[in-house]
Protein backbone atom coordinates (compact mmCIF):
# COMPACT_ATOMS: atom_id res chain seq x y z
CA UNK A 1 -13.50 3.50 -14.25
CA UNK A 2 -12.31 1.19 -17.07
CA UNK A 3 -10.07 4.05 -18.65
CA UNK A 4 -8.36 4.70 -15.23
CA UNK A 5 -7.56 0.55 -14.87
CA UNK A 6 -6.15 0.71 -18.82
CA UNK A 7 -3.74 3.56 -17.57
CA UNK A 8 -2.93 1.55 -14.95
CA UNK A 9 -2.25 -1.49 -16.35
CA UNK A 10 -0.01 0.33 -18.95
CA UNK A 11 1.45 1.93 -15.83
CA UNK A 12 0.78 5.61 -16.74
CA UNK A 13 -0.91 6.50 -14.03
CA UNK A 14 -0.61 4.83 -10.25
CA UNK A 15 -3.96 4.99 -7.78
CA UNK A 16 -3.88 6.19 -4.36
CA UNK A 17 -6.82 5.21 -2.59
CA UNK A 18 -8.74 7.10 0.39
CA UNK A 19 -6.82 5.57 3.44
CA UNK A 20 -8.77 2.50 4.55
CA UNK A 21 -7.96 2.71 8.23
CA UNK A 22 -9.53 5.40 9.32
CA UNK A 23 -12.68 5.83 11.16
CA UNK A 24 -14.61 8.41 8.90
CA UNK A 25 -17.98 8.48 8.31
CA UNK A 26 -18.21 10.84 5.61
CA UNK A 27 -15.14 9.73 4.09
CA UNK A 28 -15.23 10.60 -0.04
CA UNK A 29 -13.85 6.88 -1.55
CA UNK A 30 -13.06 8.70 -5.08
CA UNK A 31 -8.92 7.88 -5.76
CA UNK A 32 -6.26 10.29 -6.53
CA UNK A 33 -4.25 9.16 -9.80
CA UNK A 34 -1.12 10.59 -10.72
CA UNK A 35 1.11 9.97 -13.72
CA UNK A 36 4.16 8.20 -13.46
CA UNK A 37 5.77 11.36 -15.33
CA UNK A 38 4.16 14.89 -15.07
CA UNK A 39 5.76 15.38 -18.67
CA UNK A 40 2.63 13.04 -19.55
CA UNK A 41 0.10 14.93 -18.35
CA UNK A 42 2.01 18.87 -19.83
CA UNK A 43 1.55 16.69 -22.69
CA UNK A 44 -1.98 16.09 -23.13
CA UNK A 45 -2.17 19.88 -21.59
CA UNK A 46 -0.30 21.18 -24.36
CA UNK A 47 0.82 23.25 -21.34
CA UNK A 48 4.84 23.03 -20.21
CA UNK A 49 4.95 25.93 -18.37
CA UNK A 50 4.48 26.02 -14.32
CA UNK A 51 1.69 28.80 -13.69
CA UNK A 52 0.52 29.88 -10.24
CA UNK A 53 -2.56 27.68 -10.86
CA UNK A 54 -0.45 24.09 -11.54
CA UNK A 55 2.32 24.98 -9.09
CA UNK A 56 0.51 22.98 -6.49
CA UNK A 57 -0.06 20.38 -8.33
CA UNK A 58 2.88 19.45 -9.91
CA UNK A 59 4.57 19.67 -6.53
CA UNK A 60 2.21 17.40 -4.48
CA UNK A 61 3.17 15.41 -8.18
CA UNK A 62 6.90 15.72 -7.15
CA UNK A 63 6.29 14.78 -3.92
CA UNK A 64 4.40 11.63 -4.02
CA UNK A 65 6.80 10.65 -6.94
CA UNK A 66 9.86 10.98 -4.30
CA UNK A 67 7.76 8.93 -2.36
CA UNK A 68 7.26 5.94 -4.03
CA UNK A 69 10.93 5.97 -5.18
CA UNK A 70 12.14 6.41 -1.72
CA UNK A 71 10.41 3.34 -0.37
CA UNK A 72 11.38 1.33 -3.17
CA UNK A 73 14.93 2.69 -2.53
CA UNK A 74 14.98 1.67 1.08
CA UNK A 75 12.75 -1.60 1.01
CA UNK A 76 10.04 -0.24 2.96
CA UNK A 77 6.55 -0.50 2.94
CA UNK A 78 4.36 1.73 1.95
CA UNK A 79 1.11 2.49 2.49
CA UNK A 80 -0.43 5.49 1.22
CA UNK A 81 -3.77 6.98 0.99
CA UNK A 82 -5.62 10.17 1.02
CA UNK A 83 -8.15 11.88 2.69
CA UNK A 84 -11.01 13.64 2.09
CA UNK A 85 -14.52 14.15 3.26
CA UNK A 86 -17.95 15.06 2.27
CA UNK A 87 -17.42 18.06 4.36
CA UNK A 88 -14.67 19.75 2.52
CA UNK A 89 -11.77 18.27 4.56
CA UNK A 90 -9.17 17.55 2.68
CA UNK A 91 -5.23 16.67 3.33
CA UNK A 92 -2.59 15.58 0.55
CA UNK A 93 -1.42 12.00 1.95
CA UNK A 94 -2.42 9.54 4.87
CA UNK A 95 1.46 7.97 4.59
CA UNK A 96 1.67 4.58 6.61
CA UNK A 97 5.41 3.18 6.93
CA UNK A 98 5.58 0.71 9.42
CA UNK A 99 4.28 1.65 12.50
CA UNK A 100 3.76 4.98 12.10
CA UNK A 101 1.33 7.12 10.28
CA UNK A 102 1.28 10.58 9.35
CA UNK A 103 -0.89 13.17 7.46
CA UNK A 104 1.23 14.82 5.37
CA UNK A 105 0.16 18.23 3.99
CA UNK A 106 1.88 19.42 0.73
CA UNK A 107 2.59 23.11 -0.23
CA UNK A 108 4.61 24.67 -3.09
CA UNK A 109 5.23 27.57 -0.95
CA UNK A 110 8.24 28.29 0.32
CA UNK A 111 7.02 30.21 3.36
CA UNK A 112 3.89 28.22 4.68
CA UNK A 113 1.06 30.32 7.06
CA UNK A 114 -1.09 29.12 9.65
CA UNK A 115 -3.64 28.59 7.08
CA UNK A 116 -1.68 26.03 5.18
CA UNK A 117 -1.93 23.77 8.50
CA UNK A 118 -5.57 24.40 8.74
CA UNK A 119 -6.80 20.90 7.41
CA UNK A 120 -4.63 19.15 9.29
CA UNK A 121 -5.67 20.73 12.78
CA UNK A 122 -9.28 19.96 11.82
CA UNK A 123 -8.40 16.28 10.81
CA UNK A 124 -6.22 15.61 13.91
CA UNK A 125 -9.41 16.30 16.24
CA UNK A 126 -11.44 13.63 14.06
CA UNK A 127 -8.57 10.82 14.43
CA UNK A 128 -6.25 8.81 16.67
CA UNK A 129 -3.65 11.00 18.62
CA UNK A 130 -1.04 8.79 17.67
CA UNK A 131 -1.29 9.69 14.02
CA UNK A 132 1.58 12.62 13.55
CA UNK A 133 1.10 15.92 11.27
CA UNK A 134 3.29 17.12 8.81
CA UNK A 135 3.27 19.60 6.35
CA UNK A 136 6.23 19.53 3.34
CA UNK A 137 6.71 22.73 1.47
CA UNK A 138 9.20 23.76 -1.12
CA UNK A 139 11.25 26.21 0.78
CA UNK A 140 14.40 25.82 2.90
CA UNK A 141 13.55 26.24 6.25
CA UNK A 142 12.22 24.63 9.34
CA UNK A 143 9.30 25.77 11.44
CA UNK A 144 6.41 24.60 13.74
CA UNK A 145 2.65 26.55 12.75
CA UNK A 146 0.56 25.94 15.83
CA UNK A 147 2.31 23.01 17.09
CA UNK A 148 2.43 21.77 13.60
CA UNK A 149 6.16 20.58 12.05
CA UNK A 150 6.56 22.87 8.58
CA UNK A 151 9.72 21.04 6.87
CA UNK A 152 11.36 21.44 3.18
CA UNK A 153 9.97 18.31 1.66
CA UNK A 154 13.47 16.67 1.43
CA UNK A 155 13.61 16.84 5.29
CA UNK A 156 10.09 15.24 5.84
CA UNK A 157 10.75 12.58 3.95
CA UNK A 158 13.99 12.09 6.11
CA UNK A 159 11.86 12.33 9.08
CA UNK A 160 9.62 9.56 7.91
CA UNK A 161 13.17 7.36 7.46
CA UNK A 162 13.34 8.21 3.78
């Protein structure tokens, strides 16, 4: 744990804790980090090219990264967590900004299917009804899964206020 507070202190990386708010029992309380540049981590890949299998990952990266700027940008703040449990639920981001909270989903597709909404249909029956579901993807257009909002990731962020 040492090594991840060095990064941190020499701001490489930035932590995003599980979400502290919610009621979970089996919540997993293991962070996320991400760099402050995914450059860093191609890096110390040796790997600069986006393959199917880092696609994902670099664009929950871009995402998160967007973010964090976007708060800054607009004085807001931010709390953001993740979540994941010892049952194999998992979803992206737990984003608090004010009053509201959402779970926020993120897909590098550009045409998401009902699958990609799965996790957060199964974490919406666990929690409060007044915490809203989201999932960003990388395409262009709009679309509700299953009573689910599917937005480009530029417009959920503007539906946040961002």
């Amino acid at each position: 744990m040492r090594y991840f507070e060095i990064l941190e202190d020499s701001l490489l990386v930035r932590r995003v804790d599980p979400h502290g708010d919610l009621e979970l029992a089996d919540l997993v309380r293991h962070p996320k980090f991400y760099f402050f540049d995914p450059g860093v981590l191609n890096g110390l890949l040796g790997n600069f090219g986006v393959s199917g299998d880092r696609s994902g990952n670099l664009f929950e990266h871009l995402f998160v990264s967007q973010l964090w700027a976007s708060t800054a940008a607009f004085d807001r703040d931010l709390r953001l967590g993740t979540l994941r449990t010892r049952g194999g639920l998992e979803v992206d981001f737990v984003v608090t900004l004010g009053g509201d909270t959402w779970l926020i989903e993120v897909k590098s597709t550009s045409s998401p299917q009902g699958g990609d909404i799965r996790p957060l249909k199964r974490a919406a029956l666990r929690l409060p009804s007044s915490i809203r579901c989201m999932l960003a993807h990388a395409g262009s257009t709009e679309r509700v899964i299953d009573g689910v909002p599917a937005l480009p990731w530029q417009k959920a962020l503007a539906e946040m206020g961002l």
